[in-house]
Protein backbone atom coordinates (compact mmCIF):
# COMPACT_ATOMS: atom_id res chain seq x y z
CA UNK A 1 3.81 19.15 0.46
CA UNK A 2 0.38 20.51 0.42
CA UNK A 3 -3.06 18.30 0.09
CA UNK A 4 -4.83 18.82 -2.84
CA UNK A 5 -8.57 18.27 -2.37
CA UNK A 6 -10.54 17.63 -5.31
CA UNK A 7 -13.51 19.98 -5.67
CA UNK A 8 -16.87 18.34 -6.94
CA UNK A 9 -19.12 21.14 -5.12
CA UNK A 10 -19.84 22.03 -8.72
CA UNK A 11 -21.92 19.14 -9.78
CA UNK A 12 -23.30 17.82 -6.44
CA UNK A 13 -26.53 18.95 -6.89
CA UNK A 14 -28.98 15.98 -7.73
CA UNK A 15 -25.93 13.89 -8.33
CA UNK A 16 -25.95 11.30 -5.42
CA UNK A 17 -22.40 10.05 -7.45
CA UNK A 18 -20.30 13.39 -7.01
CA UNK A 19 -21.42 13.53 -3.53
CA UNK A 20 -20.40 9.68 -3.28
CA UNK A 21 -17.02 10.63 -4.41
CA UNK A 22 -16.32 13.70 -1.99
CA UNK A 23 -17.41 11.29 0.45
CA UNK A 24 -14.87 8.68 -0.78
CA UNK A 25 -11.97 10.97 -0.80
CA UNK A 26 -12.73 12.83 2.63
CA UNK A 27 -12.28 9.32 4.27
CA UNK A 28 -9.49 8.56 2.30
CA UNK A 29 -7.75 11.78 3.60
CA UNK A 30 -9.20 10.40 7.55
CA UNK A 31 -7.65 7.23 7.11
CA UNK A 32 -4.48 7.97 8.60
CA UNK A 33 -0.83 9.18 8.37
CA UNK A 34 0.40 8.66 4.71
CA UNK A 35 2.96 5.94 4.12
CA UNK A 36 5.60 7.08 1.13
CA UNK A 37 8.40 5.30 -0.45
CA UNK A 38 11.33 5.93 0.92
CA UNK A 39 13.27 6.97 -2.06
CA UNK A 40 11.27 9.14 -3.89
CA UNK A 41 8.49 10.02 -1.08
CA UNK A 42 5.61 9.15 -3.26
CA UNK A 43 2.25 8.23 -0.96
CA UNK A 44 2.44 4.49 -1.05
CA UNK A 45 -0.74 3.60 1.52
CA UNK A 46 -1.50 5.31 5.03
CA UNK A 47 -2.06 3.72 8.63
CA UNK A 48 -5.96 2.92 7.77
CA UNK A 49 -5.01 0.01 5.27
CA UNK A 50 -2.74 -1.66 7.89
CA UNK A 51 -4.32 -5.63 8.26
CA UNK A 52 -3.33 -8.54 10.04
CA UNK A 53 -2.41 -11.46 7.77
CA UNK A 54 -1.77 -15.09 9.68
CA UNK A 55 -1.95 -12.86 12.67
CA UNK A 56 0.28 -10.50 12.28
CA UNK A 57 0.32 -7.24 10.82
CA UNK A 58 4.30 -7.04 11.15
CA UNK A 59 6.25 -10.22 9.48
CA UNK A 60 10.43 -11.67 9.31
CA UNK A 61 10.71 -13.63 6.27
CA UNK A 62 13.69 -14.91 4.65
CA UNK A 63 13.92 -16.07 0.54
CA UNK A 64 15.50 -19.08 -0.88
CA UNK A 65 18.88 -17.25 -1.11
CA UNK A 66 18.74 -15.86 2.44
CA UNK A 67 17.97 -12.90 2.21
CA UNK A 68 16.07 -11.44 4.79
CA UNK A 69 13.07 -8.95 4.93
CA UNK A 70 10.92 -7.55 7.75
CA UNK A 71 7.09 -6.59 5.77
CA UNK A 72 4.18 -4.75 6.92
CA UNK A 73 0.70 -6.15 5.37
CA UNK A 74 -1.33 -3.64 3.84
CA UNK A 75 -4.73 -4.11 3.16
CA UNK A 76 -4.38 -1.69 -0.61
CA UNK A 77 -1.62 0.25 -1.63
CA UNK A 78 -2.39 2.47 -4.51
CA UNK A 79 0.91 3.88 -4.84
CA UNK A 80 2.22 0.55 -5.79
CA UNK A 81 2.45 -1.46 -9.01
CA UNK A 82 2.34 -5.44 -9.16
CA UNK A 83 5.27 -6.56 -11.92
CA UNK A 84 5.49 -9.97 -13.30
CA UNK A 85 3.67 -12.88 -13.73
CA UNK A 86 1.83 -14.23 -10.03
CA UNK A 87 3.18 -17.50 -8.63
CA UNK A 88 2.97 -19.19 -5.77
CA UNK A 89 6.39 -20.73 -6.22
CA UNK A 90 8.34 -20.21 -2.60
CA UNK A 91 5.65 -18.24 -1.23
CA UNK A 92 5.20 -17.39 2.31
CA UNK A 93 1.68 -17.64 2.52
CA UNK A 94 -0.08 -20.93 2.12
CA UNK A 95 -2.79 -20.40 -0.76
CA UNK A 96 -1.49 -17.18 -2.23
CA UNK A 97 0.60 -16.04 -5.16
CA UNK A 98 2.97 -13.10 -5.41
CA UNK A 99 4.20 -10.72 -7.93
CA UNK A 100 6.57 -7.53 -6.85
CA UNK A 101 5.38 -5.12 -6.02
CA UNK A 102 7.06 -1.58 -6.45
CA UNK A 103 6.45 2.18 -6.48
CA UNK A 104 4.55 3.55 -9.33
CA UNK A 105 6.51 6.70 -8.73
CA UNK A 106 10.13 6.06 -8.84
CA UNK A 107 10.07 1.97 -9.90
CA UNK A 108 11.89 1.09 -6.24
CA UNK A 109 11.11 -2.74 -5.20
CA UNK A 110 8.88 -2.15 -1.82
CA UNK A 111 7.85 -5.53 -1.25
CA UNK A 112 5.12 -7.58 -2.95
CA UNK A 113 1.73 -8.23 -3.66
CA UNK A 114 -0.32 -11.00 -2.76
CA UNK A 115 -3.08 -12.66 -4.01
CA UNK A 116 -5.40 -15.70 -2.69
CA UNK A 117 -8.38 -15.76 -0.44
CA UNK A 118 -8.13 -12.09 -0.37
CA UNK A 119 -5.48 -9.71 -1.92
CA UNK A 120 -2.71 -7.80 0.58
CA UNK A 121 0.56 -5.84 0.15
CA UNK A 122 3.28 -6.73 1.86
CA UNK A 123 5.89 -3.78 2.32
CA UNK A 124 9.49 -4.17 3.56
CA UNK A 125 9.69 -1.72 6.52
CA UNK A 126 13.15 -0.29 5.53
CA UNK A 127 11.79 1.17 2.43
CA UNK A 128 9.10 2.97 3.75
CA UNK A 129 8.37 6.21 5.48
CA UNK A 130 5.64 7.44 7.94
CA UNK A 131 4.93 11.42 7.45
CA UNK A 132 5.83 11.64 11.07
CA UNK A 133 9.68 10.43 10.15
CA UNK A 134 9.45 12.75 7.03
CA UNK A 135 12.92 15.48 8.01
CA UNK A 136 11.91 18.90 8.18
């Protein structure tokens, strides 16, 4: 799949805004090996959004009906919808509320979203892929 970059050189000119946004975008495009779903291969996040939440970037987690999940935390991950209404009923942060989270593309569950202190993703490994595992 190629990259498609945006083209603003058009309108840069005098506008400190256009030029804001090429900016934007060329970092976004720095940030770091894409991150897709794992179904569908839609861009999910990339390596620059990976955070540390209680210390850890990488977390083991298990739900009330033991089911078990190993999650990145992500910092944003625009290819990702939040679904439902937030609680913080069995959550596994202290402070935060969660909805699912799943992939705008395809509608696969990837993990959920967080929100508190600060807002995170977090991703269950299994259902992710790094452009360096992509086949081919």
């Amino acid at each position: 799949m190629d990259t498609v970059i945006p083209c603003y050189w058009f309108d840069t000119t005098g506008n400190p805004d256009a030029v804001a946004k090429v900016r934007e975008h060329e970092a976004d495009i720095d940030r770091g090996k894409k991150i897709r779903c794992r179904s569908c291969e839609h861009i999910v996040t990339d390596d620059g959004q990976r955070i540390a939440v209680d210390n850890s970037h990488s977390h083991h987690k298990t739900n009330p009906n033991g089911v078990e999940y190993h999650f990145q935390c992500f910092g944003q991950a625009p290819g990702c919808d939040a679904y439902g209404v937030a609680t913080a009923e069995h959550t596994w942060f202290t402070g935060y509320r969660w909805q699912i989270a799943v992939c705008n593309s395809c509608g696969e569950h990837l993990g959920w979203y967080f929100r508190g202190e600060a807002s995170f993703y977090g991703l269950i490994t299994a259902r992710l892929i790094q452009d360096a595992e992509r086949p081919g």
